[in-house]
Protein backbone atom coordinates (compact mmCIF):
# COMPACT_ATOMS: atom_id res chain seq x y z
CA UNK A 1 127.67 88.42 103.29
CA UNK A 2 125.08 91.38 104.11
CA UNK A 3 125.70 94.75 102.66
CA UNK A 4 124.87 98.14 104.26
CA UNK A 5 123.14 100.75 103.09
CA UNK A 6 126.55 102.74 103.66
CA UNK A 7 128.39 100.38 101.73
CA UNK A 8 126.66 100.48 98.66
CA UNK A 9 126.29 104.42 98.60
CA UNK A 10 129.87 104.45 99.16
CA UNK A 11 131.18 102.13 96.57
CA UNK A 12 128.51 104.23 94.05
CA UNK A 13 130.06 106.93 95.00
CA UNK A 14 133.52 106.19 94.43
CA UNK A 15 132.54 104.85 90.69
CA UNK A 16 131.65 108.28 90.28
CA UNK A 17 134.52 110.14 91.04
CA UNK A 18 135.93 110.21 87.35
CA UNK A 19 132.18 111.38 86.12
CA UNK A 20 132.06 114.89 85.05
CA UNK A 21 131.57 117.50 87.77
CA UNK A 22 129.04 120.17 86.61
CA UNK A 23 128.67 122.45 89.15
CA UNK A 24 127.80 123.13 93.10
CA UNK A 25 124.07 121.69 93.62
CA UNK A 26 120.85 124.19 94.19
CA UNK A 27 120.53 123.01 98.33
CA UNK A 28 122.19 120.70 100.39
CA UNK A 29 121.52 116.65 100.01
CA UNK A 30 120.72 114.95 102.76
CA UNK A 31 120.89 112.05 104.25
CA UNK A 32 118.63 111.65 106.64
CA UNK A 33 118.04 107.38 106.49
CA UNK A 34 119.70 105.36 109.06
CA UNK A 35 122.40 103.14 108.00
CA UNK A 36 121.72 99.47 108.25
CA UNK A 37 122.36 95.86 106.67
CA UNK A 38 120.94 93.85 103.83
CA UNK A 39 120.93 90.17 103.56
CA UNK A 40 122.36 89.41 100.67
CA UNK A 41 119.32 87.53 99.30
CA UNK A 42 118.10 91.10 99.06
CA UNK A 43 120.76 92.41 97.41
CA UNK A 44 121.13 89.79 94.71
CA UNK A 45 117.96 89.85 93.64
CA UNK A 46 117.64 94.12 93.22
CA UNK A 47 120.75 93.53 91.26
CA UNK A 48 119.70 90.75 89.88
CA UNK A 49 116.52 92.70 88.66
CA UNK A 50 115.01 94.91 86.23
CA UNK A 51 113.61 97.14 88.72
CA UNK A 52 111.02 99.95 87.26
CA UNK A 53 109.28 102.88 89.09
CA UNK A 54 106.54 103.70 86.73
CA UNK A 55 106.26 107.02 88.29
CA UNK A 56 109.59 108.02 89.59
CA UNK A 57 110.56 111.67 88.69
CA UNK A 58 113.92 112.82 88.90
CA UNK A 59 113.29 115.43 91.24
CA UNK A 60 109.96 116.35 92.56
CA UNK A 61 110.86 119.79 94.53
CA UNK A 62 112.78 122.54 91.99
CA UNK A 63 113.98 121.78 88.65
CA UNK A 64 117.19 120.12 87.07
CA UNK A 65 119.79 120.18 89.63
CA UNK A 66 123.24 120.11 89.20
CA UNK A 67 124.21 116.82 89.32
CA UNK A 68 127.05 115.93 91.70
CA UNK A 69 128.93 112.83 92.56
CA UNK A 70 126.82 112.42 95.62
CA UNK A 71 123.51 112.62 93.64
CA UNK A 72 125.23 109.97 91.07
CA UNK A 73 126.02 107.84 93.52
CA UNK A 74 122.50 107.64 95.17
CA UNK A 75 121.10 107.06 91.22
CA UNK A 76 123.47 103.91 91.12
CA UNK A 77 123.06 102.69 94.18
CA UNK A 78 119.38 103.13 94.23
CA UNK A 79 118.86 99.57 92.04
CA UNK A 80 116.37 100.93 90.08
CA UNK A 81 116.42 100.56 86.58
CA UNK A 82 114.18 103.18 84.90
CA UNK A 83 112.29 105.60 85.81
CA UNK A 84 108.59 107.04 84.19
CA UNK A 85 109.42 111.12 84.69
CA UNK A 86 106.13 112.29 84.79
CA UNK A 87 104.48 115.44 86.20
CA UNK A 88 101.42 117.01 86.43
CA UNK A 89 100.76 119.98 83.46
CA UNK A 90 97.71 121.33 83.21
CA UNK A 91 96.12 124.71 81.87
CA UNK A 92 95.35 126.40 78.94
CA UNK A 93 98.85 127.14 78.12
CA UNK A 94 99.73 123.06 78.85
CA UNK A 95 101.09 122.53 75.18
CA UNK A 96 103.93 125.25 75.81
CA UNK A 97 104.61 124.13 79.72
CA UNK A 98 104.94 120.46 78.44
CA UNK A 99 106.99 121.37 74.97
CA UNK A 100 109.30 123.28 77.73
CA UNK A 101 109.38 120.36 79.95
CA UNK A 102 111.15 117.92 77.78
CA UNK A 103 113.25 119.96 76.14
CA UNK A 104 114.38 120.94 79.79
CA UNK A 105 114.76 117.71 80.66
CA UNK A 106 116.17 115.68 77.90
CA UNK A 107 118.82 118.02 77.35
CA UNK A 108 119.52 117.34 81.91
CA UNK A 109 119.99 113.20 80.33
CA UNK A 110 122.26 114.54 77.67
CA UNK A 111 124.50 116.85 80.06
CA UNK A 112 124.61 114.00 82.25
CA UNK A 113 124.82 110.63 80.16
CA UNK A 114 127.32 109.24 82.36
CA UNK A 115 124.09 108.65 84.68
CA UNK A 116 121.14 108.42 82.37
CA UNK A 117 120.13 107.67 79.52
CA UNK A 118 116.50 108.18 77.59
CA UNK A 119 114.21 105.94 76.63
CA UNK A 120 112.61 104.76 72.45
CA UNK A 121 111.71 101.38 73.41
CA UNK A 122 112.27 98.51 75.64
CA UNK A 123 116.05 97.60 74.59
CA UNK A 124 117.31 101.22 76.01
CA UNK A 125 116.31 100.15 80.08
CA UNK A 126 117.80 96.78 79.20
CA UNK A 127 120.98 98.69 78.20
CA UNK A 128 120.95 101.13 80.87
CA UNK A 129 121.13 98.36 83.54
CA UNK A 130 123.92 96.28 81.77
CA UNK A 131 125.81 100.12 81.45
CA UNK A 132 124.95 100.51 85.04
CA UNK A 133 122.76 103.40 84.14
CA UNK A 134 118.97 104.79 84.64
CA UNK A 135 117.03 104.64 81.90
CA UNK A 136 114.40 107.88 81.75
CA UNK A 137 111.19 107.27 80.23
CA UNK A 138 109.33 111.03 79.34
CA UNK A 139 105.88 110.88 80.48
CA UNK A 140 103.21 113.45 81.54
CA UNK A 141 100.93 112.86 84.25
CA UNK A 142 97.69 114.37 82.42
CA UNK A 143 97.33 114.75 78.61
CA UNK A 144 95.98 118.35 78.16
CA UNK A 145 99.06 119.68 75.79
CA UNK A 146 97.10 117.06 73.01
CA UNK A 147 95.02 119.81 71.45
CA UNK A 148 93.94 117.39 68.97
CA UNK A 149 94.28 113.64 68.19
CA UNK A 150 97.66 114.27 65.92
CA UNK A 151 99.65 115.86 68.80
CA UNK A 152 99.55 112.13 70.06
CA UNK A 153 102.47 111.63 67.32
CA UNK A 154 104.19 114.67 67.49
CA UNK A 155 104.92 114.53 71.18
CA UNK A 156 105.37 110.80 70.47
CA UNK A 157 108.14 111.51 68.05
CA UNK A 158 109.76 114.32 70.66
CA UNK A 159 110.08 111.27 72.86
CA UNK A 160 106.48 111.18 75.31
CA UNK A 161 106.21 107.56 76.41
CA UNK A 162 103.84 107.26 78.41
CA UNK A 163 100.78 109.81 79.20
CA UNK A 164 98.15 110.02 82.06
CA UNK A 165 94.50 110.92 80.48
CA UNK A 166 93.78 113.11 83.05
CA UNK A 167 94.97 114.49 86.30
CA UNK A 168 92.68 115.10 88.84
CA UNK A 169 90.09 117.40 87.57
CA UNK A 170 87.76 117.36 84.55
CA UNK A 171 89.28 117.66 81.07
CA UNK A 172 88.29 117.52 77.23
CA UNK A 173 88.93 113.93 77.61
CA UNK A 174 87.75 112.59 81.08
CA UNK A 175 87.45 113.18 84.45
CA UNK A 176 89.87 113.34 87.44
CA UNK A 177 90.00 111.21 90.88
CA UNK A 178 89.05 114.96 92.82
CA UNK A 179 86.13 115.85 90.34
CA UNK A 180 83.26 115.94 91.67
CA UNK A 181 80.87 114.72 89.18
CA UNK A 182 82.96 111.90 86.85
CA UNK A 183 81.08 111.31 83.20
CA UNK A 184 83.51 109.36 82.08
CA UNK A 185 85.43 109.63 78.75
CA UNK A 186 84.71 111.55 75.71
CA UNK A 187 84.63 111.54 72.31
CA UNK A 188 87.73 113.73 72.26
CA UNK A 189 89.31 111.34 74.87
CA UNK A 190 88.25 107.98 72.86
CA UNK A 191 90.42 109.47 69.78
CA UNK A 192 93.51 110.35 72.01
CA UNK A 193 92.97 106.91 73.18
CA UNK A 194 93.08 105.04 69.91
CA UNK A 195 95.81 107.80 68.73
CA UNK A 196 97.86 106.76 71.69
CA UNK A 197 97.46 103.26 70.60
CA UNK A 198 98.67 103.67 67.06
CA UNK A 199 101.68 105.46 67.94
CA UNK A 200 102.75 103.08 70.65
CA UNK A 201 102.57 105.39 74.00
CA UNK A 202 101.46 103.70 77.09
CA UNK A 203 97.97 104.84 78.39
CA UNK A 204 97.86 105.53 82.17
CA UNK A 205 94.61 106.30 84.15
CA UNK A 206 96.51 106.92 87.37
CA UNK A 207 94.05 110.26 88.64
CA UNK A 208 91.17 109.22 86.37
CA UNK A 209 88.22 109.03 88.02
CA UNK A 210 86.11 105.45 88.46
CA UNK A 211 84.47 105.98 85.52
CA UNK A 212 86.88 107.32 83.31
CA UNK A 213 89.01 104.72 84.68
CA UNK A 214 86.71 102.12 83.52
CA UNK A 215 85.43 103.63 80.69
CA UNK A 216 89.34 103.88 79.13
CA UNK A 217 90.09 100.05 80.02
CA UNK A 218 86.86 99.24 78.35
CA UNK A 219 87.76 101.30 75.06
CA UNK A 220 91.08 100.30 74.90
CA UNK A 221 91.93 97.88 72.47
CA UNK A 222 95.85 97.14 74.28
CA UNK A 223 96.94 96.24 77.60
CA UNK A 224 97.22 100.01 79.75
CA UNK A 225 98.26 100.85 83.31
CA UNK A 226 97.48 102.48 86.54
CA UNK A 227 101.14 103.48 87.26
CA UNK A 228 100.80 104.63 90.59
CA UNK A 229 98.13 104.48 93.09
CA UNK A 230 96.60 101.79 95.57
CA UNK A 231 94.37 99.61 96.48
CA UNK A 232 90.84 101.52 97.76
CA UNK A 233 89.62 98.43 99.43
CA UNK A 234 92.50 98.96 102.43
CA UNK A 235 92.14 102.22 102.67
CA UNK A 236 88.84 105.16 101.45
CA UNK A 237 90.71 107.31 99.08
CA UNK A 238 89.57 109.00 96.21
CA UNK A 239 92.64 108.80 94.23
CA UNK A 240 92.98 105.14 94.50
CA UNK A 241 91.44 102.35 92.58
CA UNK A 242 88.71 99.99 93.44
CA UNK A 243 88.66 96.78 93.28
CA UNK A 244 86.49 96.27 90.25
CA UNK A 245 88.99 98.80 88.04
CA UNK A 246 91.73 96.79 89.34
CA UNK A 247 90.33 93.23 88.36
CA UNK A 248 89.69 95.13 85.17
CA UNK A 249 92.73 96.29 83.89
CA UNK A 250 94.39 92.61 84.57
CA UNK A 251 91.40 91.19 82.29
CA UNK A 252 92.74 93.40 79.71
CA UNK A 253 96.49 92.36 79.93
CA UNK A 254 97.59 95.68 81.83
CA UNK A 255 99.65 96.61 85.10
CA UNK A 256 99.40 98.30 88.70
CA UNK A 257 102.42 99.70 89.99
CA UNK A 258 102.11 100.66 93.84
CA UNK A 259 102.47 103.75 95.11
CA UNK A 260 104.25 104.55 99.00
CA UNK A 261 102.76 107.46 99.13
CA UNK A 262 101.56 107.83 103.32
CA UNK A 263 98.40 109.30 102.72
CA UNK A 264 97.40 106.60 99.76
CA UNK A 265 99.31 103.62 102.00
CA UNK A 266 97.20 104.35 104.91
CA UNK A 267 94.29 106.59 106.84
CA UNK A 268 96.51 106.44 110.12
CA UNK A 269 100.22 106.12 111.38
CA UNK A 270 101.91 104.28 112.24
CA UNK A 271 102.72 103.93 108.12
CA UNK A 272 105.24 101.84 107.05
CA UNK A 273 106.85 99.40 104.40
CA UNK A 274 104.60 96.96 105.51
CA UNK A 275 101.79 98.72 104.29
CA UNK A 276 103.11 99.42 101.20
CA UNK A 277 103.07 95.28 101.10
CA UNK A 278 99.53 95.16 102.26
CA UNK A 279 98.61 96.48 98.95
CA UNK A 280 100.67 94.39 96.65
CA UNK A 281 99.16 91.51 98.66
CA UNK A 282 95.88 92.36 97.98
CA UNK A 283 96.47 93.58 94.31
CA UNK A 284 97.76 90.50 93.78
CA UNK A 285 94.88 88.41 95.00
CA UNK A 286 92.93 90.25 93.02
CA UNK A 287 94.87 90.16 89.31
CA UNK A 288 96.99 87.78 89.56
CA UNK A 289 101.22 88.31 90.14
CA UNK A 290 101.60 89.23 86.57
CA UNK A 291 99.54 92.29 87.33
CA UNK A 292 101.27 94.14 89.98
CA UNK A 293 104.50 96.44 89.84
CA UNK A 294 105.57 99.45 91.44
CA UNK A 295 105.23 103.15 90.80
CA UNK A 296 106.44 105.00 93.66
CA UNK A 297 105.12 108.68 93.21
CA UNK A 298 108.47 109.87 94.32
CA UNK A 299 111.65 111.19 93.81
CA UNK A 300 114.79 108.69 95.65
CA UNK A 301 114.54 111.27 98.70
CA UNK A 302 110.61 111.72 98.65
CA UNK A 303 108.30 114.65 99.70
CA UNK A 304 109.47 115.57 103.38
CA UNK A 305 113.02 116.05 102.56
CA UNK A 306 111.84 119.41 100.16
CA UNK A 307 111.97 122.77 101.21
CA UNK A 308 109.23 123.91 103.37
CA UNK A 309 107.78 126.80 101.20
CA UNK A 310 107.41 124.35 98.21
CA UNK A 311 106.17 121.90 100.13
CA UNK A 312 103.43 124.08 101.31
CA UNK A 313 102.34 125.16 97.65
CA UNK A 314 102.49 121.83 96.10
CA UNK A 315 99.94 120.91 99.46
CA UNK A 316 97.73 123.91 98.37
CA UNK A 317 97.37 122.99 95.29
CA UNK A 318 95.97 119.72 95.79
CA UNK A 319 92.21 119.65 97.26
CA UNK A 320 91.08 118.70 100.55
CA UNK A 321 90.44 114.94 99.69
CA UNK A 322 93.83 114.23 99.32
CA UNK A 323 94.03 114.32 103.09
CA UNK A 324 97.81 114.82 103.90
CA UNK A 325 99.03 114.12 107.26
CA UNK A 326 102.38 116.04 108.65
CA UNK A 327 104.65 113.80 106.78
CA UNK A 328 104.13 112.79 103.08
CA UNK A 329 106.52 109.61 102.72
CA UNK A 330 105.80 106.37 104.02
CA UNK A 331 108.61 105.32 106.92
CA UNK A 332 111.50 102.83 105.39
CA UNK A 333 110.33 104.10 101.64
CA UNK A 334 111.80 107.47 101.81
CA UNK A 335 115.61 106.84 100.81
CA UNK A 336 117.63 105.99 97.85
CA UNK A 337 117.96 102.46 98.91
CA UNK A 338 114.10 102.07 99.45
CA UNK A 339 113.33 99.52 96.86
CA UNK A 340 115.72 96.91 98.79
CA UNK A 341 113.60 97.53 102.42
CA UNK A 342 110.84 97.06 99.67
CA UNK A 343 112.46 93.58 98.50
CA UNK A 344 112.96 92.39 102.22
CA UNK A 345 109.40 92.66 102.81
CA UNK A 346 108.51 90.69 100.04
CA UNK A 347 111.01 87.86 101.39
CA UNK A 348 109.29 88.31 104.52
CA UNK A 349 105.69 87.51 102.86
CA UNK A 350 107.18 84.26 101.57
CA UNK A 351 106.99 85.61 97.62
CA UNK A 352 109.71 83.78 95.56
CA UNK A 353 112.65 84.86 93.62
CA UNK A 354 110.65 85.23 90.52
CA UNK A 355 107.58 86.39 91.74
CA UNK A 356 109.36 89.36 93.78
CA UNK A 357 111.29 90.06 90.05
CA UNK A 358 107.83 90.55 88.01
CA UNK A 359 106.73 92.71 91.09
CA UNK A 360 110.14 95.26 90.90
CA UNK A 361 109.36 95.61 86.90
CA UNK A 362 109.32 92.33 85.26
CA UNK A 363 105.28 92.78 84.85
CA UNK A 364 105.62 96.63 83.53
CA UNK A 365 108.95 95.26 81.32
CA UNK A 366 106.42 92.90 79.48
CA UNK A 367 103.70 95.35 79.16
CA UNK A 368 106.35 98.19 77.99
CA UNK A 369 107.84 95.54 75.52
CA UNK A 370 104.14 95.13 74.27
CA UNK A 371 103.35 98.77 73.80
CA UNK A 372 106.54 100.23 72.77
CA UNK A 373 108.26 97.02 71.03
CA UNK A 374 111.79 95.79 72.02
């Protein structure tokens, strides 16, 4: 029997309505998706799944909101399993902005266990999805707040995860997609490396540049990831990865999650799921199926459903080469219930039952299990 998108939102929301009500939220959700049917071949295997967005935040336009049944509901209904909360911090004043960020944060999972729960090591996202939960992993999308190799543990132990080298612009460590020169990574950035490796935190190279990219796969002496980005063979973007970096990392054991981010999907609109699907086909090709996941870059909503004026800054503060178009989310990917529009395109490409499970987080489960431990 197929389900509809307005089914399964509803019957999330009504296994919320005993969850503690905090307060009145910050704006108005929306939403703005069409309603529409699932087979159920699409719906048994999200459920049947342990679906992770390896770079999912909570929300990407203000800061905690609070939560309400709606915004409970769409967390449930949403199949995914965990998310990688990760942001950009940069600066000279990074240690104090990320130090504020998780304590933020982690104390939003606490206030609101009945929803989420955090993340030590593999077993908690297999627990959240038996609780019917989301499992939060703490990660930072640049690693400037390690002012030496040691802060690697102490942020470890505060609960960091997972950490990007750089973001998109030079750093003590490497160099960003956006830079314009790339030399690679440091000294300082080979010790963060190997301190990231003792500790057990997950080395991502997401916005590193080619080199630095290559340069930290080569180095590393575990399996890493590129947790969100695309393919730069199907489309001439500086922030995604080529194919040598890709056929790289899957020599080394590690995983590409797949971003549906329009302006890294395609060049040109139309832009839709199918596109998204283009690059897991060709990521795929390249590493192998046990190389390939998916890290959205967005919140359940995505970019065009924030508020204008902080749309407008977050697009200023970006360079030119990230070429944004009017809209920011691809079309289909921009709703709570986007992974299972992802999951019927994969049934469309012919990909099997288990091959379309290692795709929604089965690949980054065994490559968290490796790096964090069970």
């Amino acid at each position: 029997m197929p389900f509809s998108r307005r089914q399964m939102l509803g019957g999330a929301l009504a296994a919320t309505a005993a969850a503690p009500f905090i307060s009145r939220p910050i704006r108005a959700q929306t939403s703005a998706y069409p309603a529409r049917t699932y087979p159920r071949q699409v719906v048994d295997l999200v459920q049947e799944s342990l679906v992770i967005d390896m770079l999912g935040p909570i929300k990407i336009d203000i800061g905690p909101a609070p939560m309400t049944e709606k915004m409970a509901a769409d967390f449930r209904a949403s199949g995914i399993s965990a998310f990688n909360h990760g942001v950009g911090i940069a600066g000279t004043d990074a240690r104090d902005q990320v130090l504020s960020f998780f304590a933020l944060w982690q104390h939003y999972l606490l206030v609101n266990s009945h929803v989420f729960t955090g993340v030590d090591k593999m077993a908690d996202i297999v627990r959240a999805k038996r609780d019917g939960k989301c499992a939060v992993i703490m990660g930072v999308q640049n690693s400037e707040h390690f002012l030496k190799a040691d802060d690697v543990k102490f942020f470890y132990d505060l609960g960091q995860r997972c950490s990007q080298l750089t973001y998109n612009s030079q750093t003590r460590i490497g160099s960003g997609s956006t830079e314009r020169v790339d030399g690679g990574i440091t000294d300082f950035g080979i010790s963060i490396v190997e301190a990231m490796h003792k500790v057990g935190m997950l080395v991502d190279v997401s916005h590193c540049g080619d080199r630095t990219t290559l340069d930290a796969i080569a180095i590393s002496k575990k399996p890493i990831a590129i947790t969100h980005s695309n393919c730069r063979a199907l489309n001439d973007h500086p922030r995604l990865k080529t194919d040598e970096a890709i056929k790289a990392l899957a020599a080394k054991g590690g995983v590409m999650g797949i971003s549906g981010v329009r302006n890294f999907v395609t060049s040109k609109d139309p832009t839709t799921v199918a596109n998204i699907v283009d690059h897991i086909d060709h990521a795929v090709k390249l590493a192998g199926i046990d190389h390939v996941g998916i890290g959205s870059d967005a919140d359940l909503n995505g970019y065009d459903d924030m508020p204008p004026e902080v749309q407008k800054a977050m697009r200023a503060s970006l360079k030119s080469s990230y070429a944004f178009r009017d809209k920011l989310d691809t079309d289909g990917f921009d709703h709570p219930l986007k992974i299972y529009d992802l999951t019927e395109e994969l049934l469309r490409r012919n990909y099997s039952n288990a091959n379309i499970k290692a795709i929604l987080g089965g690949n980054f489960q065994r490559l968290l299990t490796s790096t964090w431990g069970g």
